[in-house]
N, C-alpha and C. Protein backbone atom coordinates (compact mmCIF):
# COMPACT_ATOMS: atom_id res chain seq x y z
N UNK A 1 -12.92 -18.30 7.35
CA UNK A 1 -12.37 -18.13 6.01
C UNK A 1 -12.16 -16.65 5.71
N UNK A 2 -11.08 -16.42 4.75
CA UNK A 2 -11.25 -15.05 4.00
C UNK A 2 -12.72 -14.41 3.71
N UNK A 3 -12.30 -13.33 4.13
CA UNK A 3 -13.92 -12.43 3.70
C UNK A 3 -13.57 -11.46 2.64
N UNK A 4 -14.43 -11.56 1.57
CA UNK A 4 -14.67 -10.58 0.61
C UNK A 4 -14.67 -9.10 1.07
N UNK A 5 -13.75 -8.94 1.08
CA UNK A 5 -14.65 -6.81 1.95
C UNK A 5 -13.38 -5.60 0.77
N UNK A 6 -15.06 -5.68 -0.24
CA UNK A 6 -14.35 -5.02 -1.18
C UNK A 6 -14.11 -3.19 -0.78
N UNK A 7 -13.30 -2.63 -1.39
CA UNK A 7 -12.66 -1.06 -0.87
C UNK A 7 -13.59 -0.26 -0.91
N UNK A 8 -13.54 0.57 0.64
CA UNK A 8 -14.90 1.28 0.57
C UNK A 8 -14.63 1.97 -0.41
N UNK A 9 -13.99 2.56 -1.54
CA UNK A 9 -14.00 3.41 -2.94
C UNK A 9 -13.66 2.29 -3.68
N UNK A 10 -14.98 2.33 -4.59
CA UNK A 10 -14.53 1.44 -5.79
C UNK A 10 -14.05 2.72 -6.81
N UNK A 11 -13.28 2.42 -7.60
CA UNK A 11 -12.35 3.67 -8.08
C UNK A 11 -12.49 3.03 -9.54
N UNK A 12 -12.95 3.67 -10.62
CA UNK A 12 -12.50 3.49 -11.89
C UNK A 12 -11.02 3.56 -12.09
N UNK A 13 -10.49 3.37 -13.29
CA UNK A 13 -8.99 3.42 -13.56
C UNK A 13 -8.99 4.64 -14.02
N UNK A 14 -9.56 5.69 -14.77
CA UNK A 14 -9.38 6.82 -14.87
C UNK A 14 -9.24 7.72 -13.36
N UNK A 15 -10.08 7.20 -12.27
CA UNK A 15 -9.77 8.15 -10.91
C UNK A 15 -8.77 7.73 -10.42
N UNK A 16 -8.15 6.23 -10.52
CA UNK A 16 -7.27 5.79 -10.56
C UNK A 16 -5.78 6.42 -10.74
N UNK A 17 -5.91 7.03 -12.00
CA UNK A 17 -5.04 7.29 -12.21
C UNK A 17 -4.26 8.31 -11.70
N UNK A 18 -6.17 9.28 -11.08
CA UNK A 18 -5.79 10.79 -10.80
C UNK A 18 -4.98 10.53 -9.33
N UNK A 19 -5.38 9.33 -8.93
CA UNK A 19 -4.58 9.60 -7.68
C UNK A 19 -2.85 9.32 -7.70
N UNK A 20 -2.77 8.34 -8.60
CA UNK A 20 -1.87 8.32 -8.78
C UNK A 20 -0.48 9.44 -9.43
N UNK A 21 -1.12 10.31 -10.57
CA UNK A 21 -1.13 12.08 -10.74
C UNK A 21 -0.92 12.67 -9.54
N UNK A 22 -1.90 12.48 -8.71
CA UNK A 22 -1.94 13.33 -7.54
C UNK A 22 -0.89 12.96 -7.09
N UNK A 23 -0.08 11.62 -6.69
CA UNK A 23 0.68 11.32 -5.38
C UNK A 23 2.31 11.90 -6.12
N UNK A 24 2.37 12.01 -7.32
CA UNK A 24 3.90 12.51 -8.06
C UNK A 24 3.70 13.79 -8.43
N UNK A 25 2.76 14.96 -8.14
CA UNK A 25 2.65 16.10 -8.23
C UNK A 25 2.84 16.42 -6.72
N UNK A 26 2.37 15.76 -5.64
CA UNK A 26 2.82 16.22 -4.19
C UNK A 26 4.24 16.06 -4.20
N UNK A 27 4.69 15.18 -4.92
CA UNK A 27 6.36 14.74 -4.25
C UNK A 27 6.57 16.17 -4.83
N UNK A 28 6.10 16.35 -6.17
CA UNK A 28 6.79 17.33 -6.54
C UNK A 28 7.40 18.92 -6.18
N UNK A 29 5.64 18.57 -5.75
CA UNK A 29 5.44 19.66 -4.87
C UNK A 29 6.60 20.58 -3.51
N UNK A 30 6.79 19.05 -3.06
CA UNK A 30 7.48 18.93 -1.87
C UNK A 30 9.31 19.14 -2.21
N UNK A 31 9.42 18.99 -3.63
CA UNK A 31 10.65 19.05 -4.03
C UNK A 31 10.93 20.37 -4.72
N UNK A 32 10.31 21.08 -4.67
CA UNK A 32 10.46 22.37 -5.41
C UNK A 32 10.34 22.29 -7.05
N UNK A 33 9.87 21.18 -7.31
CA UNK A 33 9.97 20.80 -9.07
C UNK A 33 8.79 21.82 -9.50
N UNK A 34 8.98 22.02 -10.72
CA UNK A 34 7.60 22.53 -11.57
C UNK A 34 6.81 21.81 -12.14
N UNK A 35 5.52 22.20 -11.92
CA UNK A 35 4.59 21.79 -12.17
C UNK A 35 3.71 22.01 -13.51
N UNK A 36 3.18 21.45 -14.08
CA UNK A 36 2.42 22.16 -15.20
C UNK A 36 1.41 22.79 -14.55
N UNK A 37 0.98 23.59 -14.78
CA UNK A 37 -0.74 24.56 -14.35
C UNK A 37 -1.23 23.50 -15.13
N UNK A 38 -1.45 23.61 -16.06
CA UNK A 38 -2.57 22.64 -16.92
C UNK A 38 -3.00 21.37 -15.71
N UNK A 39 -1.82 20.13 -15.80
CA UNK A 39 -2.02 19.55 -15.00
C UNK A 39 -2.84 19.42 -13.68
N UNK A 40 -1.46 20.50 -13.00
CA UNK A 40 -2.72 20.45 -11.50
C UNK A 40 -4.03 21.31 -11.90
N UNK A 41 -4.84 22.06 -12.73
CA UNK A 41 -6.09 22.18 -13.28
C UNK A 41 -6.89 20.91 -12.97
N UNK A 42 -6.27 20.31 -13.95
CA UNK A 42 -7.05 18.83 -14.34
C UNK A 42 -7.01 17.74 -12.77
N UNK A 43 -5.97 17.79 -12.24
CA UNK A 43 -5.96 16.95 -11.20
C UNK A 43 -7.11 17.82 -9.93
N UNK A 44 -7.08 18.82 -9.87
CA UNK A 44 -7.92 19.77 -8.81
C UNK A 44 -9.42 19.58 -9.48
N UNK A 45 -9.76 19.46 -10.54
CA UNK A 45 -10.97 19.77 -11.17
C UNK A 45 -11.41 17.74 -10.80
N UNK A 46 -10.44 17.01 -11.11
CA UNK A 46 -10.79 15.30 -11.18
C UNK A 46 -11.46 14.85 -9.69
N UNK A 47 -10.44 16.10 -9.01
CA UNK A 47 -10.52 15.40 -7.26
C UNK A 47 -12.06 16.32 -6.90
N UNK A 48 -12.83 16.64 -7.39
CA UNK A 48 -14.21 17.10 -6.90
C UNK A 48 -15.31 16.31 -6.88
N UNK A 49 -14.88 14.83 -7.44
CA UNK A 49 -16.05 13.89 -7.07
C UNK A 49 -16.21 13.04 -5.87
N UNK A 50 -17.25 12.73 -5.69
CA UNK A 50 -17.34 12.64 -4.22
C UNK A 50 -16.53 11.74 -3.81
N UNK A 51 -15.93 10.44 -4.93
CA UNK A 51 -15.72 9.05 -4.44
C UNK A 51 -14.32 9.54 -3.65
N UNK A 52 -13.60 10.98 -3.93
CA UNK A 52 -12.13 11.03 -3.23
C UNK A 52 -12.52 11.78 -2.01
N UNK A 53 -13.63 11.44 -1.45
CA UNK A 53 -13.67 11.91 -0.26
C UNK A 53 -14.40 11.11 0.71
N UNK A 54 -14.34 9.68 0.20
CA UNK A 54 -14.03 8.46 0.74
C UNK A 54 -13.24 7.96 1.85
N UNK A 55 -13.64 7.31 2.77
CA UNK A 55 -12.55 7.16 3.99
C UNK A 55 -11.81 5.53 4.15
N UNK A 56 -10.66 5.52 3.43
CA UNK A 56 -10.12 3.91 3.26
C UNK A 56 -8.51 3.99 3.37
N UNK A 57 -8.31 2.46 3.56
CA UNK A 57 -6.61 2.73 3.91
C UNK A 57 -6.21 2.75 2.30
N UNK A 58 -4.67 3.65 2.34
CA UNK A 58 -4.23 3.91 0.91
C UNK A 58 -2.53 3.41 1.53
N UNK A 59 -1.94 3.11 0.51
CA UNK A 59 -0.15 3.11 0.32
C UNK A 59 0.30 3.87 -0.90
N UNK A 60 1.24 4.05 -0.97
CA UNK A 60 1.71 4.60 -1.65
C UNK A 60 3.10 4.50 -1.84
N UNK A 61 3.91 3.48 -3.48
CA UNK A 61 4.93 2.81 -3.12
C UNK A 61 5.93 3.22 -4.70
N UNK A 62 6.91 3.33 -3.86
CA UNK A 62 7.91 3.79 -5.14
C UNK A 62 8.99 3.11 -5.60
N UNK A 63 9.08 3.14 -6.82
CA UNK A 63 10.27 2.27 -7.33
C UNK A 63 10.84 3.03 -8.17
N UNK A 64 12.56 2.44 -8.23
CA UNK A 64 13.41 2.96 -9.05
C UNK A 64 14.26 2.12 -9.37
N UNK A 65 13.74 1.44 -10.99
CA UNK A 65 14.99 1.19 -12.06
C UNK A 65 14.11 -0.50 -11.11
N UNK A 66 12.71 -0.42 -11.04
CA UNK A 66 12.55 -1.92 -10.51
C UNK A 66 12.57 -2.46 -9.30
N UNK A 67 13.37 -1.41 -8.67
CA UNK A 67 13.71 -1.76 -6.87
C UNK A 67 12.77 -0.84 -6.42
N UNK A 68 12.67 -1.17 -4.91
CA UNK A 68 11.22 -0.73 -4.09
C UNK A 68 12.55 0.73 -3.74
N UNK A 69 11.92 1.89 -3.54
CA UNK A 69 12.71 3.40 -3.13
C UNK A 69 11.58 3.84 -2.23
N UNK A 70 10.86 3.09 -1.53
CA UNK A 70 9.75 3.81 -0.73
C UNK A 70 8.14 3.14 -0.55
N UNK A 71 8.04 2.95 0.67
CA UNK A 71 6.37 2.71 0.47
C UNK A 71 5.89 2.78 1.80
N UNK A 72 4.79 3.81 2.48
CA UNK A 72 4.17 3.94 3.40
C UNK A 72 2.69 4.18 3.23
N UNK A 73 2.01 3.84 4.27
CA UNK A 73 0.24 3.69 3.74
C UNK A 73 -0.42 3.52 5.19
N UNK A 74 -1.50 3.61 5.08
CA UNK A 74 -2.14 3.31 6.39
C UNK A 74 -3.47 2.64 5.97
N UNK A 75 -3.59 1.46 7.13
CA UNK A 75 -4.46 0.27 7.13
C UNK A 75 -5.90 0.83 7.16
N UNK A 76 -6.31 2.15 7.77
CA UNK A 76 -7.57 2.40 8.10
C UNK A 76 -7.13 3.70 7.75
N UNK A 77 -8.26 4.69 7.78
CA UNK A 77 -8.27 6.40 7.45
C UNK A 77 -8.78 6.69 8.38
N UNK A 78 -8.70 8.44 8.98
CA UNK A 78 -8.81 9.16 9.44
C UNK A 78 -9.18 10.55 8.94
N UNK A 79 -8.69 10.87 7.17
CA UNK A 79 -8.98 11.77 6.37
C UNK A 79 -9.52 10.85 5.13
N UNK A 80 -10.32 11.87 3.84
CA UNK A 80 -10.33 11.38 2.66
C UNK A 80 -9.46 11.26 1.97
N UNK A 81 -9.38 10.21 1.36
CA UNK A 81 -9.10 9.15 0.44
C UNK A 81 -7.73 10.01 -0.53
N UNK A 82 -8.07 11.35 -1.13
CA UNK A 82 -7.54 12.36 -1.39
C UNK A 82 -5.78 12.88 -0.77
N UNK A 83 -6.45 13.19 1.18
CA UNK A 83 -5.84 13.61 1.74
C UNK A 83 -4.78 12.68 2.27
N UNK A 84 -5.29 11.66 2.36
CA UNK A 84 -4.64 10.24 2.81
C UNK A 84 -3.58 9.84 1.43
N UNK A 85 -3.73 9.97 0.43
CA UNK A 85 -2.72 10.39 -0.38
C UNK A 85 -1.52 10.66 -0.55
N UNK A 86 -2.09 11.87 -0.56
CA UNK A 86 -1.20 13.38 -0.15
C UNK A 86 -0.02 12.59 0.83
N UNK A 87 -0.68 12.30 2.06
CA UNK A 87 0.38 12.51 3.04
C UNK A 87 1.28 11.47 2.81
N UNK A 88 0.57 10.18 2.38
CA UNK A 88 1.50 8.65 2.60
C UNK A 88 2.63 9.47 1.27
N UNK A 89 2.42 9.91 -0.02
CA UNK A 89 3.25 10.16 -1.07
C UNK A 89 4.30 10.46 -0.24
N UNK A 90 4.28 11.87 0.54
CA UNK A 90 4.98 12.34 1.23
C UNK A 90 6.15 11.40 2.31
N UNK A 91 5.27 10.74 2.86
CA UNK A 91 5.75 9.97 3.80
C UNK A 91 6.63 8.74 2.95
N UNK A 92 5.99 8.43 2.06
CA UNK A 92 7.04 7.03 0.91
C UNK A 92 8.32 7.88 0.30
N UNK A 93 8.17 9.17 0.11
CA UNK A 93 9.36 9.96 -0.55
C UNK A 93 10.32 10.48 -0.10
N UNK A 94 9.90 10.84 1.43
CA UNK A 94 10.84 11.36 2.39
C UNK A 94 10.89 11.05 3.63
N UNK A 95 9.51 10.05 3.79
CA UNK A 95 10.33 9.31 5.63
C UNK A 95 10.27 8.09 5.89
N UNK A 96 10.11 7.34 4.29
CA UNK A 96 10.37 5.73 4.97
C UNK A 96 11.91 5.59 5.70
N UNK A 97 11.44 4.69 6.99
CA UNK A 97 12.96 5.15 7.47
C UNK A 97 14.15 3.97 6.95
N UNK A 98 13.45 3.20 5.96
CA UNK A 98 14.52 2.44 5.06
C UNK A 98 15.33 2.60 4.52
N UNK A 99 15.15 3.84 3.60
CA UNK A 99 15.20 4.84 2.52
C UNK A 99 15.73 6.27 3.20
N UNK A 100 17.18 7.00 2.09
CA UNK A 100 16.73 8.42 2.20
C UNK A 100 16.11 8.72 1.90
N UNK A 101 15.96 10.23 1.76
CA UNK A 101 14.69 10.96 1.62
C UNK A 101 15.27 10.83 -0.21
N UNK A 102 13.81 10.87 -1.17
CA UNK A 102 14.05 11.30 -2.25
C UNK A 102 14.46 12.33 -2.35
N UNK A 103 15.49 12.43 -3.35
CA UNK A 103 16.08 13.70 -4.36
C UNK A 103 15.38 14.04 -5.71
N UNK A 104 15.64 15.45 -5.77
CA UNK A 104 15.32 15.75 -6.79
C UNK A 104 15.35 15.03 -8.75
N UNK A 105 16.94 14.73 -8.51
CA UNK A 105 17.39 14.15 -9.21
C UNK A 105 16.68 12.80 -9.55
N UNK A 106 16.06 12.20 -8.65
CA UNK A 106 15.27 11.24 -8.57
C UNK A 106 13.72 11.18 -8.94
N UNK A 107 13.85 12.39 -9.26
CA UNK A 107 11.57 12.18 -9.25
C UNK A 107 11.10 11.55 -10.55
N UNK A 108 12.33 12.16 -11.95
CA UNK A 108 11.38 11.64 -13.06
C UNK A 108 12.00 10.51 -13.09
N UNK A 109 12.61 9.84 -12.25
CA UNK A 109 12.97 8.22 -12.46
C UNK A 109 12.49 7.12 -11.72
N UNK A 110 11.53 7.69 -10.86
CA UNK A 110 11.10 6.41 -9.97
C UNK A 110 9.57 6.96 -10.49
N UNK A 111 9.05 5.16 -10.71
CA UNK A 111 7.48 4.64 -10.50
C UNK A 111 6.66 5.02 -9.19
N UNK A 112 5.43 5.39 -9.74
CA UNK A 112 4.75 5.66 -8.33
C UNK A 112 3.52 4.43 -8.60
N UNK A 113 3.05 4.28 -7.25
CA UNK A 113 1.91 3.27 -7.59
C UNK A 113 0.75 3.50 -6.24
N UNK A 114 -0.02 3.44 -6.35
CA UNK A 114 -1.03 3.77 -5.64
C UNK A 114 -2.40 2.57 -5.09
N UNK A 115 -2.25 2.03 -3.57
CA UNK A 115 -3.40 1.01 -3.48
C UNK A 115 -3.84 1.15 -2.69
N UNK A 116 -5.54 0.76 -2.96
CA UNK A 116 -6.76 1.37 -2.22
C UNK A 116 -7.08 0.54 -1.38
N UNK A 117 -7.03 0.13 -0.25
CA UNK A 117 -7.57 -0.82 0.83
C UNK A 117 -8.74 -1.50 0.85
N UNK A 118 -9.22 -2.90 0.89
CA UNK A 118 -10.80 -2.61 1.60
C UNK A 118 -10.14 -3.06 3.12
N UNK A 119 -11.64 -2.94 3.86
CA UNK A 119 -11.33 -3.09 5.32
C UNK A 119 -10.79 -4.23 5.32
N UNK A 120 -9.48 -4.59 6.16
CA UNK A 120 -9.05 -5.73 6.69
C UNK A 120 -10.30 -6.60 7.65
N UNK A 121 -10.08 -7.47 7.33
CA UNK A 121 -11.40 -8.61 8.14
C UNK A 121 -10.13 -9.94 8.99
N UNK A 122 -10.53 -9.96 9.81
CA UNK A 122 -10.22 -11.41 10.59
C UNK A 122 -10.28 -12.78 9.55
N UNK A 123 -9.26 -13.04 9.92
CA UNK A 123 -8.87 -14.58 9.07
C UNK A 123 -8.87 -15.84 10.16
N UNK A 124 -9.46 -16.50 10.57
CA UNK A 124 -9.65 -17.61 11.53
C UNK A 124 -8.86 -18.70 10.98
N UNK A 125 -7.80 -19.18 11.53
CA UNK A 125 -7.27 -20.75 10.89
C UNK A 125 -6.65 -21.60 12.34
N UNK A 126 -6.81 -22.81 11.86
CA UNK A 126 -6.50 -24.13 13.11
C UNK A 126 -4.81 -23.80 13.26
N UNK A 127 -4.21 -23.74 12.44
CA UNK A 127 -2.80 -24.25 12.41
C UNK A 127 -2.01 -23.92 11.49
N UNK A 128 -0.94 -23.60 11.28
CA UNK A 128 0.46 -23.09 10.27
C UNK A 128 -0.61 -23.92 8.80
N UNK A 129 -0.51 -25.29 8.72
CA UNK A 129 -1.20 -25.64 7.67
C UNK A 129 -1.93 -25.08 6.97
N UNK A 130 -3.71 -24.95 7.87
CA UNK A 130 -4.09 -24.67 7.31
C UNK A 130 -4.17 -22.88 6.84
N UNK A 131 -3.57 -22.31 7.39
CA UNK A 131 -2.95 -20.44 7.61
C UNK A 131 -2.80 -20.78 6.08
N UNK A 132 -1.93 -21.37 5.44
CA UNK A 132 -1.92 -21.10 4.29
C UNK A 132 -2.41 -22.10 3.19
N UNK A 133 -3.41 -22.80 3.32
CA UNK A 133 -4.41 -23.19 2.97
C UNK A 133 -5.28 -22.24 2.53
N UNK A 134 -5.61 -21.17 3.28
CA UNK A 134 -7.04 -20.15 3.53
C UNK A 134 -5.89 -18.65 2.98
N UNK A 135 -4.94 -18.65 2.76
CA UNK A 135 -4.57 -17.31 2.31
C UNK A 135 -4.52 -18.09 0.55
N UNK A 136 -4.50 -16.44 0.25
CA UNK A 136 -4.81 -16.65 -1.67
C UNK A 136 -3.63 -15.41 -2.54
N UNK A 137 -2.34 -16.40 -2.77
CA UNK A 137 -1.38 -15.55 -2.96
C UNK A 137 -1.47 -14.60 -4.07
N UNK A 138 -1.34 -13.59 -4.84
CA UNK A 138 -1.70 -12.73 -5.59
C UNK A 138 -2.96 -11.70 -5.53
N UNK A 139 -3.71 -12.16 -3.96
CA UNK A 139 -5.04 -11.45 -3.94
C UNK A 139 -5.27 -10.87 -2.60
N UNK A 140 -4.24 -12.07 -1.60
CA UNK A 140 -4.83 -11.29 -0.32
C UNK A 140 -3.25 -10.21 0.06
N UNK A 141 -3.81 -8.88 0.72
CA UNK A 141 -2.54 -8.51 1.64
C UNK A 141 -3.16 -8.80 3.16
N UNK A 142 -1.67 -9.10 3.89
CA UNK A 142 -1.79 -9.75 4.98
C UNK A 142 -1.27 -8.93 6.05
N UNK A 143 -1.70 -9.01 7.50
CA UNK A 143 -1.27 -8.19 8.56
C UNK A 143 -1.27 -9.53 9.61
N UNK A 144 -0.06 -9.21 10.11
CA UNK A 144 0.16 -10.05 11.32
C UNK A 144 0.29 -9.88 12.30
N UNK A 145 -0.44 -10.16 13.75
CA UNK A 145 -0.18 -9.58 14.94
C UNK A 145 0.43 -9.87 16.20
N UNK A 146 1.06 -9.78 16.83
CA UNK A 146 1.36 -10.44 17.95
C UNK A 146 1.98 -9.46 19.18
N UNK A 147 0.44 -9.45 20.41
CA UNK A 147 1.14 -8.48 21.21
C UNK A 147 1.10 -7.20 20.46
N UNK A 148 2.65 -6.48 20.44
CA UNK A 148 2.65 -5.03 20.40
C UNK A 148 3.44 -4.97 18.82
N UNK A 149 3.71 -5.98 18.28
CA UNK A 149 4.25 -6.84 17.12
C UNK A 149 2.99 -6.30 15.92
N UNK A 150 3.22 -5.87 14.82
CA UNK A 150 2.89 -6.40 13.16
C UNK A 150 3.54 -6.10 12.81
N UNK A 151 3.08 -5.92 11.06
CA UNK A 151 3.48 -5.77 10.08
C UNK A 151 2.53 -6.17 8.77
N UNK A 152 2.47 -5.53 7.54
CA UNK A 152 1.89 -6.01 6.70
C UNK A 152 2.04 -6.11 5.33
N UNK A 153 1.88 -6.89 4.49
CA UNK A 153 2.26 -7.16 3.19
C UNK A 153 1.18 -6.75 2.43
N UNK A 154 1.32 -5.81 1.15
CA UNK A 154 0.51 -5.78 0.07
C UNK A 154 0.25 -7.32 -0.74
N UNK A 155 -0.86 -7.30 -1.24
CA UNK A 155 -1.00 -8.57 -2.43
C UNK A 155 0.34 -8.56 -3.26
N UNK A 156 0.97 -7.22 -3.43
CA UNK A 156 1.68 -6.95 -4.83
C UNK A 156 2.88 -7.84 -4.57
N UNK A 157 3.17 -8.13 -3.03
CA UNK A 157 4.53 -8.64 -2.44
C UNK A 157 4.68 -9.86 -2.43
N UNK A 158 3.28 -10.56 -3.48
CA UNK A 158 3.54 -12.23 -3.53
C UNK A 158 4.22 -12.05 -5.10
N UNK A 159 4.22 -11.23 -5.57
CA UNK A 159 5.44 -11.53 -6.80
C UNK A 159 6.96 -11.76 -6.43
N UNK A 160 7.07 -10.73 -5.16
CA UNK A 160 8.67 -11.05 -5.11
C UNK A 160 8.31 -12.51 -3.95
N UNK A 161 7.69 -12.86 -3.62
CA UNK A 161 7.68 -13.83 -2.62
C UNK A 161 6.52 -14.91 -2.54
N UNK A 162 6.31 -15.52 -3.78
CA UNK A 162 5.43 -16.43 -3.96
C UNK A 162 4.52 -17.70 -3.42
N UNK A 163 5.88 -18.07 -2.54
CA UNK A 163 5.75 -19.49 -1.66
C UNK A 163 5.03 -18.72 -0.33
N UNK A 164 3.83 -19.29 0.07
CA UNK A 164 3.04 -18.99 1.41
C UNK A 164 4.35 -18.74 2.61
N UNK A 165 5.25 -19.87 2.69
CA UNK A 165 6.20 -19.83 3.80
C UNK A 165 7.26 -18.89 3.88
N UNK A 166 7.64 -18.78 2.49
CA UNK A 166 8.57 -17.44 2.34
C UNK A 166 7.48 -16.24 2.93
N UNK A 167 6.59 -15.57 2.73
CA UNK A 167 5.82 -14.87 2.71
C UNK A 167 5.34 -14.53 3.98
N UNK A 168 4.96 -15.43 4.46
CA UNK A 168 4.76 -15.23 6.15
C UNK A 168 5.94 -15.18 6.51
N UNK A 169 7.20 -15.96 6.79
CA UNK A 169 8.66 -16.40 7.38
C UNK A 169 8.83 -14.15 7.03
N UNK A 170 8.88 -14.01 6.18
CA UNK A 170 9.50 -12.52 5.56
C UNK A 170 8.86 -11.52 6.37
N UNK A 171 7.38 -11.85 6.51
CA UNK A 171 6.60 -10.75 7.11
C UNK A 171 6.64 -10.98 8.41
N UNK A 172 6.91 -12.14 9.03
CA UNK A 172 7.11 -11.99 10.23
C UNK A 172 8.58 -11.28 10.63
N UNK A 173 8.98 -11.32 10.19
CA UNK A 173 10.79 -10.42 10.06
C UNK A 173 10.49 -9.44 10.29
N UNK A 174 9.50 -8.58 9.26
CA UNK A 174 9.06 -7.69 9.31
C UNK A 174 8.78 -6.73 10.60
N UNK A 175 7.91 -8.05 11.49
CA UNK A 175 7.04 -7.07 12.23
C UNK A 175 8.44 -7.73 13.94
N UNK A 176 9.18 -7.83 13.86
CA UNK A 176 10.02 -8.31 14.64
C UNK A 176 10.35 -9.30 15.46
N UNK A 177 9.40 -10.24 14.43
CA UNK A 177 9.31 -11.39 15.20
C UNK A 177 10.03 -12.58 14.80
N UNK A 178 10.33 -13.35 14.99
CA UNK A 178 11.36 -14.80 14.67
C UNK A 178 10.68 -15.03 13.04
N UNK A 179 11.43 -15.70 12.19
CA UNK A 179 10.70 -16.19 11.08
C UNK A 179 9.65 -17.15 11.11
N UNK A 180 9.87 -18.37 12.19
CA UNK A 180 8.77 -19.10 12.27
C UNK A 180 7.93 -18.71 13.59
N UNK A 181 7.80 -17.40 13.44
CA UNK A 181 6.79 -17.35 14.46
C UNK A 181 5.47 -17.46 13.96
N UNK A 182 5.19 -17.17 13.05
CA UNK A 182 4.18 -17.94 12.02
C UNK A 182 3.50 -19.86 12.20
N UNK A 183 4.31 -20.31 12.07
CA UNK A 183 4.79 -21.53 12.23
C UNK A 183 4.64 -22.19 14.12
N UNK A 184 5.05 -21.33 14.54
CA UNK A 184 4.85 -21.98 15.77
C UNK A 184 4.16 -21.83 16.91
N UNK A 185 3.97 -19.86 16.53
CA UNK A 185 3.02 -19.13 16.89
C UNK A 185 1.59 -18.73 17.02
N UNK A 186 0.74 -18.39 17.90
CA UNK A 186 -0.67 -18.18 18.05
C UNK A 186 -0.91 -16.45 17.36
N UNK A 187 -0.59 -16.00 15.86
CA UNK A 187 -0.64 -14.84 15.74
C UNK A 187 -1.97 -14.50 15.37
N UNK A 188 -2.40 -13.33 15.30
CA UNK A 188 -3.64 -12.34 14.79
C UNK A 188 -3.76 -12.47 13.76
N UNK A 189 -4.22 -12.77 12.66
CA UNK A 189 -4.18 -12.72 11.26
C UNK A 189 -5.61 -12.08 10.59
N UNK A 190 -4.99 -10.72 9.46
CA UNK A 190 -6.37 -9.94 9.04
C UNK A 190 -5.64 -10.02 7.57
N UNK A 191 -6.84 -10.19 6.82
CA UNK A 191 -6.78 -10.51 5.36
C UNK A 191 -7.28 -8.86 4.44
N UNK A 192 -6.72 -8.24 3.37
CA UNK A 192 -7.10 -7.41 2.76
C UNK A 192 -7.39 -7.47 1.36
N UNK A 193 -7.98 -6.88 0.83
CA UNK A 193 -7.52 -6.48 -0.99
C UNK A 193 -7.41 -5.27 -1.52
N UNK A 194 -6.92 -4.77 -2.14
CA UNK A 194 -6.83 -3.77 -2.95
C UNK A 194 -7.11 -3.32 -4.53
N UNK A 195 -7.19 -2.25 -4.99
CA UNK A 195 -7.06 -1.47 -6.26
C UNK A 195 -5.89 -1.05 -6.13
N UNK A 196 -5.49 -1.19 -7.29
CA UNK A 196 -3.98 -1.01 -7.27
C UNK A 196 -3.60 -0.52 -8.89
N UNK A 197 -3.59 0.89 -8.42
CA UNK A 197 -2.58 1.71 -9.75
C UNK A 197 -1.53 2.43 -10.29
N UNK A 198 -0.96 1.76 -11.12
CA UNK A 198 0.69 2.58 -11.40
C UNK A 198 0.18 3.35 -12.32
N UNK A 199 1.59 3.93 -12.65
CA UNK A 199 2.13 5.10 -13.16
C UNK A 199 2.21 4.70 -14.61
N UNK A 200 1.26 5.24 -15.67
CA UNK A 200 2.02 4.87 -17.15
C UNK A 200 3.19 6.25 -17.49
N UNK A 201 4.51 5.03 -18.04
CA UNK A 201 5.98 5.50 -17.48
C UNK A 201 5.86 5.27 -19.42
C-alpha cells in the first residue's frame, strides 16, 4: 500500500511563502529586474532557520494567464532545501525544454508555486486494477518506471487529469512510453506528497 512519508521539512505557510519569495526574486535576479532591498533583507534574514537547510526534493512551477510556462524539480536533494530552490526556479524559467526561456516582459505575469517533496516510497500493486485502486487522486504524486523510462506527476496534476486512467495513460506519454503501458505493463511505481505553495497574486 501507499506509505505515509511525510516531507523531510515540514514548512509552515509563512516559510512557505519565503520560498516561494525566494524562487521570483531568483528569476528576477536572473533577468536583470529590480529588486527591492527591503525585500531581499527580509527573504535573507527568513532563510536563516534551520528548517531551509533541509535536504528534500522541491519543483518549482510556473504559470501564465492559467497555463503551465514552466516546471522543473528534483525527486531527491543533493543541496538545502534553499539552494534546491534557487536552482529548479532557474531551471522552470529558462530551461524547461518545453518552454522558451522566460522574458522579462513576462515575470510580473506568471504565478510561481513552490512543492516540497516527502521521500517517494514504493507502491506494490497486483494489476492495472488494482494500481489504481491504491493510488489517491488529489494526494499522491506519482513516478513511473520502466527500464531507462520515467516520468512524474505532481498531486497538483490530478486537477487537470482526474480519471486514474487519464493520469497514468498521460504520464506514461510522459516518460516515453505507449499510453497503456500502464495497463499492460510490469512498471516501477513510487508514490509521493507534498507542501505546496503559491504565490498570493
Amino acid at each position: 500500500m501507499t506509505r505515509e512519508n511525510p516531507p523531510t521539512a515540514i514548512l509552515t505557510p509563512e516559510e512557505g511563502r519565503c520560498l516561494v519569495r525566494l524562487a521570483r526574486a531568483t528569476i528576477a535576479e536572473q533577468l536583470k529586474s529590480p529588486i527591492d532591498s527591503d525585500e531581499l533583507r527580509s527573504i535573507q534574514t527568513a532563510l536563516q532557520a534551520p528548517v531551509f537547510n533541509a535536504r528534500c526534493g522541491v519543483f518549482v512551477t510556473l504559470s501564465l494567464e492559467g497555463a503551465l510556462r514552466g516546471c522543473i524539480g528534483s525527486l531527491t536533494a543533493s543541496a538545502p532545501l534553499a539552494e534546491n530552490v534557487r536552482r529548479n526556479a532557474i531551471n522552470a524559467a529558462f530551461h524547461d525544454p518545453r518552454f522558451p526561456p522566460l522574458d522579462l516582459d513576462e515575470l510580473d505575469r506568471i504565478a510561481v508555486e513552490v512543492s516540497v517533496l516527502s521521500p517517494p516510497a514504493a507502491l506494490s500493486y497486483d494489476d492495472a486494477d488494482d494500481l489504481m485502486a491504491r493510488l489517491r487522486p488529489g494526494i499522491d504524486g506519482v513516478i513511473l518506471r520502466k527500464g531507462t523510462a520515467s516520468a512524474t506527476f505532481l498531486p497538483q496534476v490530478w486537477k487537470q487529469l482526474p480519471r486514474c486512467q487519464d493520469f497514468l495513460s498521460h504520464l506514461c506519454l510522459k516518460a516515453g512510453l505507449s499510453a497503456r503501458a500502464w495497463y499492460d505493463g510490469n512498471l516501477q511505481v513510487e508514490t509521493y506528497q507534498v507542501q505546496s505553495f503559491e504565490e498570493e497574486r
